[in-house]
Protein backbone atom coordinates (compact mmCIF):
# COMPACT_ATOMS: atom_id res chain seq x y z
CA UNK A 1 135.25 35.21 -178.36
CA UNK A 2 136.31 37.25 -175.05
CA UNK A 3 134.53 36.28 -172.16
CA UNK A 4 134.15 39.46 -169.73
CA UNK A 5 133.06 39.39 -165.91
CA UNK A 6 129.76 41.54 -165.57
CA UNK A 7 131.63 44.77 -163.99
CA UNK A 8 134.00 44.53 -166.93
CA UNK A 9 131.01 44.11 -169.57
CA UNK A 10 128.91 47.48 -167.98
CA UNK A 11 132.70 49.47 -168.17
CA UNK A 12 132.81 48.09 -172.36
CA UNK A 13 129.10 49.60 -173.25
CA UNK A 14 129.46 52.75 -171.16
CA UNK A 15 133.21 53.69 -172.81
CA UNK A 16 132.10 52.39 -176.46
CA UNK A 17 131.91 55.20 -178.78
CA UNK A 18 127.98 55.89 -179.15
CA UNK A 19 128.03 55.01 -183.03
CA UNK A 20 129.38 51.55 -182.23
CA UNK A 21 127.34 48.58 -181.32
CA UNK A 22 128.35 45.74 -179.22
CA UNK A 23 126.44 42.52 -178.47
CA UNK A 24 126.38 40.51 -175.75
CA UNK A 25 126.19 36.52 -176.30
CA UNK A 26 125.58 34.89 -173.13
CA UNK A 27 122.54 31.87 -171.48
CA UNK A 28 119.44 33.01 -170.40
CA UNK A 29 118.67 34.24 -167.50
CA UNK A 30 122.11 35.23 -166.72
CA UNK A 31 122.07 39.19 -166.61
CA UNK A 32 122.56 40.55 -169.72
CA UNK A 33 119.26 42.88 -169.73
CA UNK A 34 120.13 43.87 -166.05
CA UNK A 35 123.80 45.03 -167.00
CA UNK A 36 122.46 46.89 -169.64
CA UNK A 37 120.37 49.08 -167.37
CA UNK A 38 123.45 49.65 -165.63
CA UNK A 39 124.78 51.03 -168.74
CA UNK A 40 122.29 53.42 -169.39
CA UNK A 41 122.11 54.31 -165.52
CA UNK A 42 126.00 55.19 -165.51
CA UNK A 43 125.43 57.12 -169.41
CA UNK A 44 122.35 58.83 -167.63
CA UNK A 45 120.47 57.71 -170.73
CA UNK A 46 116.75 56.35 -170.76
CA UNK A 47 117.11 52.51 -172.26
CA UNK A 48 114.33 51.24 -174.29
CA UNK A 49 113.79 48.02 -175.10
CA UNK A 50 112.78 45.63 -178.01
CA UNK A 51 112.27 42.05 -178.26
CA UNK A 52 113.65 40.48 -181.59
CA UNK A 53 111.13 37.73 -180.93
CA UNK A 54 108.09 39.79 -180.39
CA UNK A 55 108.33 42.04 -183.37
CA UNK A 56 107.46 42.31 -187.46
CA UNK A 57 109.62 44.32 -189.91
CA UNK A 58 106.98 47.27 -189.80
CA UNK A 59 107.24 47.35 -186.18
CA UNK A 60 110.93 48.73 -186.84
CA UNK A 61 110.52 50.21 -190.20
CA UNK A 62 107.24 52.07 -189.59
CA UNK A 63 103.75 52.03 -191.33
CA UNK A 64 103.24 53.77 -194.68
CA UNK A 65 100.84 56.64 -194.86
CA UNK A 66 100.25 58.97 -198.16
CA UNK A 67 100.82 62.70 -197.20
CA UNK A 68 100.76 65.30 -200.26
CA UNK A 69 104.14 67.36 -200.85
CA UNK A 70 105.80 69.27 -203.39
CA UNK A 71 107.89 68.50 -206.15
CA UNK A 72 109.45 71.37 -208.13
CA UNK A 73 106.30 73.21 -208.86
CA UNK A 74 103.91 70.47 -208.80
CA UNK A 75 101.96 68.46 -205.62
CA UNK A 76 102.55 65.02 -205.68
CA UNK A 77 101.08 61.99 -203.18
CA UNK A 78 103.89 60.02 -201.42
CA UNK A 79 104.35 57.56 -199.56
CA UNK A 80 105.75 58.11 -196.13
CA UNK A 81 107.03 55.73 -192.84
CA UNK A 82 105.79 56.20 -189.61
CA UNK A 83 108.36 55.33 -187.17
CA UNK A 84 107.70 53.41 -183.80
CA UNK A 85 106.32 55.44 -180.74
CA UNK A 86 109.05 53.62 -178.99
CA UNK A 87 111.85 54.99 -180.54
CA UNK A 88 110.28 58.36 -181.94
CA UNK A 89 112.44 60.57 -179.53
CA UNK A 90 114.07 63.90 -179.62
CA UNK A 91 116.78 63.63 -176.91
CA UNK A 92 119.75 60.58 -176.67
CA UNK A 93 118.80 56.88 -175.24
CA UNK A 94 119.63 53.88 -175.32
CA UNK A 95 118.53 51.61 -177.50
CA UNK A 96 118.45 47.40 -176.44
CA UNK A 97 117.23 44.96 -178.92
CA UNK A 98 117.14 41.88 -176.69
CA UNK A 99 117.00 38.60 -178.57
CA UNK A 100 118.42 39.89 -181.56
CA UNK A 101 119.64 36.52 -182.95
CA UNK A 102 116.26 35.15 -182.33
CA UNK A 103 114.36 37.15 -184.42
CA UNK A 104 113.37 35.95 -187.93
CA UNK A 105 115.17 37.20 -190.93
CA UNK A 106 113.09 39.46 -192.13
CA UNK A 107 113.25 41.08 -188.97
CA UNK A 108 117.10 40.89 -188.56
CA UNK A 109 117.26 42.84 -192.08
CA UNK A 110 115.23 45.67 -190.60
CA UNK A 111 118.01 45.79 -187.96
CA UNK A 112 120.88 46.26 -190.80
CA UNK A 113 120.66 50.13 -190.99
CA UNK A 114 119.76 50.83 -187.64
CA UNK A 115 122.98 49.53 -185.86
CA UNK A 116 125.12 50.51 -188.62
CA UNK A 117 123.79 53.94 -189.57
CA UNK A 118 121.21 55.00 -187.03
CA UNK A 119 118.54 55.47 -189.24
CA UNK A 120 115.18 53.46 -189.76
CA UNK A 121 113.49 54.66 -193.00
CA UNK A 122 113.73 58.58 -192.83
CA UNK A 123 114.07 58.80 -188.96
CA UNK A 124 117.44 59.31 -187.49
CA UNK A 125 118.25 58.23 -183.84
CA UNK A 126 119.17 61.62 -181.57
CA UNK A 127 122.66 62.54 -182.03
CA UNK A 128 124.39 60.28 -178.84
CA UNK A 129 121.85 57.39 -179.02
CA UNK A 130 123.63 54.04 -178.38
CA UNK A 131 122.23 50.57 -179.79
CA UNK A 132 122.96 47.22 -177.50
CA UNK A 133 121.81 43.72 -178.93
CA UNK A 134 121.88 41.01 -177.14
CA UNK A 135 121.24 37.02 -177.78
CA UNK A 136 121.12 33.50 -176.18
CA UNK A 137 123.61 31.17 -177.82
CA UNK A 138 123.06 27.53 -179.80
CA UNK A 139 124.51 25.52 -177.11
CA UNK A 140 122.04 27.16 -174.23
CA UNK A 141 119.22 25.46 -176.28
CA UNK A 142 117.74 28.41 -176.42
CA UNK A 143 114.98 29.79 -179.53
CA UNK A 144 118.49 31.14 -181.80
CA UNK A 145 118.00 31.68 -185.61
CA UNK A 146 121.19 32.11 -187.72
CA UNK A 147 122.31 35.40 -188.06
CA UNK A 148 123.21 36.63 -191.30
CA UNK A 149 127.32 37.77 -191.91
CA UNK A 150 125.77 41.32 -193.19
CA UNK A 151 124.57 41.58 -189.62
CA UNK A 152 126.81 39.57 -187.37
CA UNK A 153 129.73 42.00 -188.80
CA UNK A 154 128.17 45.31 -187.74
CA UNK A 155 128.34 44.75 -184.16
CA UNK A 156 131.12 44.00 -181.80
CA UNK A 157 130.72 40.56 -180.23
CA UNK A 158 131.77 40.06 -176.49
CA UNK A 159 130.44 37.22 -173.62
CA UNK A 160 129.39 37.25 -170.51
CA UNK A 161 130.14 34.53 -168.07
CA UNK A 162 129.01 34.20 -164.98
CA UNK A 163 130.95 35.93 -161.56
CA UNK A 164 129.98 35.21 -158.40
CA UNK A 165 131.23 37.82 -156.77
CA UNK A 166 129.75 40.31 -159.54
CA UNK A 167 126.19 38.95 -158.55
CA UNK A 168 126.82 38.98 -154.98
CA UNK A 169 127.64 42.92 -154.86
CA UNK A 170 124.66 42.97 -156.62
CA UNK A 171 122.66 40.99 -154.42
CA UNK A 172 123.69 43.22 -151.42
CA UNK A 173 122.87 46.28 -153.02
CA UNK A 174 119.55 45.59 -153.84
CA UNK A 175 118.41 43.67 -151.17
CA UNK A 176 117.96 40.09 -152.07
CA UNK A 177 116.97 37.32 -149.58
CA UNK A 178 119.86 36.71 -146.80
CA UNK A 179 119.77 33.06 -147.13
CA UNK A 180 120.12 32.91 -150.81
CA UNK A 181 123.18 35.29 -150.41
CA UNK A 182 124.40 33.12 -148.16
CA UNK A 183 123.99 29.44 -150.17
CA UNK A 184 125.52 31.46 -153.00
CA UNK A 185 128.79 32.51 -151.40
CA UNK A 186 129.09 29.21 -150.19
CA UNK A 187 128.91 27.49 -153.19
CA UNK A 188 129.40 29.89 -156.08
CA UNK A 189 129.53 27.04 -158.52
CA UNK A 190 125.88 27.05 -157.86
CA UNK A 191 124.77 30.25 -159.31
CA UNK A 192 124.47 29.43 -163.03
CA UNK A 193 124.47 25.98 -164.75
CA UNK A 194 123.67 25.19 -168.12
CA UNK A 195 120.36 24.14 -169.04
CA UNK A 196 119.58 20.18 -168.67
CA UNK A 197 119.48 17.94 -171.31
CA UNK A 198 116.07 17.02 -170.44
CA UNK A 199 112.84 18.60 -170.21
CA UNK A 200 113.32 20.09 -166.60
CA UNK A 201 112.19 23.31 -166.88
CA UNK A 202 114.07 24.72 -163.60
CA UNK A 203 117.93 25.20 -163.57
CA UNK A 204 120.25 27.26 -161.49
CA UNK A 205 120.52 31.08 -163.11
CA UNK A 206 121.13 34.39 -161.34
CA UNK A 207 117.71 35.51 -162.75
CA UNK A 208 116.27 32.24 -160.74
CA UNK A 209 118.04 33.13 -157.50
CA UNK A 210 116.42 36.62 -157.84
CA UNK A 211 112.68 34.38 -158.30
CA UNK A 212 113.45 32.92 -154.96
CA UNK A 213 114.84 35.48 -153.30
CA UNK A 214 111.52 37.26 -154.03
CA UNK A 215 109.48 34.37 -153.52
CA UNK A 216 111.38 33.52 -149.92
CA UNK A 217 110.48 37.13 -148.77
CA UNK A 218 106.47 36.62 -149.70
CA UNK A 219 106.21 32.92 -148.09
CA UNK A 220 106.29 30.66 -145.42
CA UNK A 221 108.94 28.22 -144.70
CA UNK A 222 106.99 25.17 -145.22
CA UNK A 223 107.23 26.19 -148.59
CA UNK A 224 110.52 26.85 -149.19
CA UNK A 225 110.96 23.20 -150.43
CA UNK A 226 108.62 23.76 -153.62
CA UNK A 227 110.16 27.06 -154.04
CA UNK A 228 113.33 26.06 -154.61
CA UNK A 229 112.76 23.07 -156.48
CA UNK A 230 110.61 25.36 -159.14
CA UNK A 231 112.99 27.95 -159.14
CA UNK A 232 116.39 26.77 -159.70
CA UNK A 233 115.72 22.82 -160.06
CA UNK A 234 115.73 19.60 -157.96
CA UNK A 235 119.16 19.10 -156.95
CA UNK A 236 120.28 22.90 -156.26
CA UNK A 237 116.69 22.99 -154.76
CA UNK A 238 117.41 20.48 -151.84
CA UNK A 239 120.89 21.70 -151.49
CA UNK A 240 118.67 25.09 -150.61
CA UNK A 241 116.57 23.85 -148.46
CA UNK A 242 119.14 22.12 -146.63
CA UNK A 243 121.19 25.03 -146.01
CA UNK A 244 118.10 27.35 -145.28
CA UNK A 245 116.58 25.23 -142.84
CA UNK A 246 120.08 24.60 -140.54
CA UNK A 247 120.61 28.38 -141.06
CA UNK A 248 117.38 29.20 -139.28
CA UNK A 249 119.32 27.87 -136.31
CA UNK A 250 121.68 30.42 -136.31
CA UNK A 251 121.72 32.85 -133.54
CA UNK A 252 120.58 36.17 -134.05
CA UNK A 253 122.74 39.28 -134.90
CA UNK A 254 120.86 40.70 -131.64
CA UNK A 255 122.57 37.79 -129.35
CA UNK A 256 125.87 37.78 -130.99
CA UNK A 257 126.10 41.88 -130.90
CA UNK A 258 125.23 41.44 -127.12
CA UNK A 259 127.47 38.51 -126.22
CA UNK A 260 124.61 35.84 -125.35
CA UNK A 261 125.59 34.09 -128.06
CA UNK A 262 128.68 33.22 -130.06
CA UNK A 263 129.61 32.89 -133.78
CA UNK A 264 128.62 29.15 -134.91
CA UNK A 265 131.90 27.03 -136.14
CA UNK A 266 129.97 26.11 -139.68
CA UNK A 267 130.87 27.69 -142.31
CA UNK A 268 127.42 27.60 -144.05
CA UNK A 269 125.60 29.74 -141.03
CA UNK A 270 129.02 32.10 -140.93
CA UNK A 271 127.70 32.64 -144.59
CA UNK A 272 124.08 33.42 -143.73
CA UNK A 273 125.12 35.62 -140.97
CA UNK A 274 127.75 37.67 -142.69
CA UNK A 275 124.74 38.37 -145.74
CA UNK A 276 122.30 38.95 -142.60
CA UNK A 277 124.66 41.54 -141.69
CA UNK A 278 124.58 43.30 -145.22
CA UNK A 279 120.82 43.00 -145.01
CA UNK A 280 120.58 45.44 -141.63
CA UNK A 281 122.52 47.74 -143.81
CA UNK A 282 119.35 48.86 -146.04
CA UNK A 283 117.34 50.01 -142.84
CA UNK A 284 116.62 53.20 -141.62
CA UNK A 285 117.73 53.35 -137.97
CA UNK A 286 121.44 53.47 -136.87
CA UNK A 287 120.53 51.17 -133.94
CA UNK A 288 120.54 48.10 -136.78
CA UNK A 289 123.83 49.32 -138.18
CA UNK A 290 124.95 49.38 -134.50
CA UNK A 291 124.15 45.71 -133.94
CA UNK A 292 125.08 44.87 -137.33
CA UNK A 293 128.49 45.87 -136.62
CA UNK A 294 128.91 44.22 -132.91
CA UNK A 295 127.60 40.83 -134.83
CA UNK A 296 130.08 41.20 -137.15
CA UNK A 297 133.09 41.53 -135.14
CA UNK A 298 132.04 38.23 -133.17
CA UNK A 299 132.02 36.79 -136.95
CA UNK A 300 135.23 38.36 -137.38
CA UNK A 301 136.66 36.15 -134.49
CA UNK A 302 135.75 32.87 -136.48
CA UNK A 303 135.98 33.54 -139.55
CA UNK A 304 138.07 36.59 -141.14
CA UNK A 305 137.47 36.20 -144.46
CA UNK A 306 134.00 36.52 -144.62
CA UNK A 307 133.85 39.51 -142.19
CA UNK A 308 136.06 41.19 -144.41
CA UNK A 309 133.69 40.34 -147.29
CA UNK A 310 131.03 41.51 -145.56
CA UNK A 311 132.74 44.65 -144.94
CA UNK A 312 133.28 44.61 -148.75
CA UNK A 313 129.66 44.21 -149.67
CA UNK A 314 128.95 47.43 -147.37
CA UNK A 315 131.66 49.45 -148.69
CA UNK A 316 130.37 49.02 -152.65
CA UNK A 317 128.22 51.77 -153.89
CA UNK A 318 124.44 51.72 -152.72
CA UNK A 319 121.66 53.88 -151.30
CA UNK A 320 123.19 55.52 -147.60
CA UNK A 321 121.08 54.32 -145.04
CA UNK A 322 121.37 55.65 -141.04
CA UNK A 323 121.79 51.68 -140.62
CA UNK A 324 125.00 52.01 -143.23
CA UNK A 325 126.29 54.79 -141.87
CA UNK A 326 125.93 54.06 -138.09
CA UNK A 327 127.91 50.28 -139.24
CA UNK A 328 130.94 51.81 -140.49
CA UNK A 329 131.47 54.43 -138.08
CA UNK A 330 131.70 51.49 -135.22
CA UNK A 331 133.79 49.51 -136.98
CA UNK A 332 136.15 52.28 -137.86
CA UNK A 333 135.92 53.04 -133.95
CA UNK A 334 135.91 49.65 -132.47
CA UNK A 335 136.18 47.18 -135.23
CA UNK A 336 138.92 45.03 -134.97
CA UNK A 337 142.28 46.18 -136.65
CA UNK A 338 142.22 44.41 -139.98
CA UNK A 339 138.40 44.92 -140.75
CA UNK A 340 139.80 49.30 -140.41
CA UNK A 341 142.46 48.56 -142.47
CA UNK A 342 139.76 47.74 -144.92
CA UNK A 343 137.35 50.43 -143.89
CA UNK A 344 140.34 53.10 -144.05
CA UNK A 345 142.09 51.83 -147.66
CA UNK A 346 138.34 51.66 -149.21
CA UNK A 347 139.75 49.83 -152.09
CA UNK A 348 136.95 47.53 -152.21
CA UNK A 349 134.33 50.47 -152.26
CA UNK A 350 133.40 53.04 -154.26
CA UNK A 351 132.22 55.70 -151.91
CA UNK A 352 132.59 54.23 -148.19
């Protein structure tokens, strides 16, 4: 099966005809619900959502009620399905059946004529509704029933592995913690593992980076420790904690814009303050863009590679800020020549 990068997988369900299904294999907690979104973002279609796991054949198929119609020139009682609230709509959306593959047979059968014909029972999905399953596979060790040939050969079957990079855009855009950008970019391996063999419930997965990103933002540091450890497991847990706690001695982007500092030699805090950087960038005053982009020139005179990454993160599509704004216009006026090469080619960006 075709492994695609996330990027690549959001491009596939937005340019797939709309009576075509596709389903995405891939471990939990790596994405797949999130990308989806994305989909229905860039088709500027509302996505529901249904769990395989969570529902019963009449959930899909509708209750029966009796109404009285005619027939010829006599009234006759039938019997009639009530389809779900949920997907009872008049206008185009997207429909996601998450775990999919996990859902009991019964409940897979239900599925047969919806992602082949659009249709549960008498109700017909809005001309333009698109269907998206999705599913955990056998070796994630993951709840996965068979799925039946009937099914598996309606849909077109593609998996997502995990990108680095991908998540990292991400991460900048929407504002996850600095120093778990940071650990990330400098050791990508680190982002998604497979689950252990044993009963540890905590493993490395892009949807446990986002936990402790949220859970870094909402607690002290004397927690971090615990955090990490429950989030995204013991060993990639103290690897965390290590990193956070020498990155807390990093000078600020304050003392390196105004020269009383200078850029650290280790790699690890050049990390943490190139995603500090990208952080400013969501604020509201130019001021923080301002310093921002001062900071990141001293980075620049380390370390190229990750100024020009950071440059990259701010030039990828996000909400304007003054603090955005204010950060590019320096640079492009007093950034050093390479980082305006990449400010002026834009061919990391979408809309800098």
């Amino acid at each position: 099966m075709l492994a695609l990068s996330p990027p690549e997988i959001v491009e596939l369900l937005a340019a797939l005809p709309a009576t075509r299904t596709p389903f995405l294999w891939g471990p939990p907690g790596i994405g797949k619900s999130a990308l989806v979104r994305l989909a229905a973002e860039r088709l500027e279609l509302p996505c529901v959502t249904l769990l395989g796991t969570q529902l019963a054949p009449e959930d899909l198929i509708g209750v029966p009620r009796i109404v009285r119609t005619s027939i010829g020139e006599a009234e006759r009682h039938v019997t009639e399905f009530c389809p779900p609230r949920a997907i009872l709509r008049s206008e185009p959306f997207l429909l996601f059946i998450d775990e999919l593959n996990s859902a009991v047979p019964d409940v897979q059968k239900a599925f047969y004529s919806l992602i082949l014909d659009r249709r549960l029972g008498d109700y017909e999905l809005p001309l333009g509704s698109r269907v998206i399953g999705a599913g955990n596979r056998i070796e994630d060790r993951a709840l996965v029933r068979p799925m039946a040939t009937a099914l598996s050969n309606r849909m077109l079957h593609v998996a997502l592995e995990p990108n680095a990079d991908a998540w990292l855009a991400w991460g900048a855009e929407n504002g996850l913690h600095p120093l778990v950008l940071g650990f990330v970019r400098a050791r990508p391996d680190r982002l998604h593992e497979l689950p252990p063999a044993d009963t540890t419930p905590a493993y490395p997965t892009p949807r446990a980076w986002h936990l402790l990103s949220d859970a870094l933002a909402a607690t002290g540091e004397e927690l971090w420790p615990a955090l990490a450890a429950g989030s995204v497991g013991d060993r990639a847990g103290a690897e965390f904690t290590a990193y956070a706690r020498r990155a807390l001695g990093a000078p600020s982007l304050a003392a390196l814009a105004d020269g009383s500092a200078v850029a650290p030699e280790d790699p690890d805090l050049l990390h943490f303050l190139g995603a500090c950087c990208l952080s400013a960038l969501a604020r509201a005053t130019s001021e923080e863009g301002v310093v921002a982009a001062k900071a990141l020139s001293a980075l620049a005179a380390r370390s190229m590679e990750i100024a020009v990454w950071t440059v990259e993160g701010a030039l990828r599509k996000g909400r304007k800020t003054a603090a955005r704004e204010a950060f590019v216009d320096h640079l492009r006026s007093a950034g050093s020549p390479v980082l305006v090469d990449v400010l002026r080619l834009g061919r990391f960006g979408r809309d800098g």
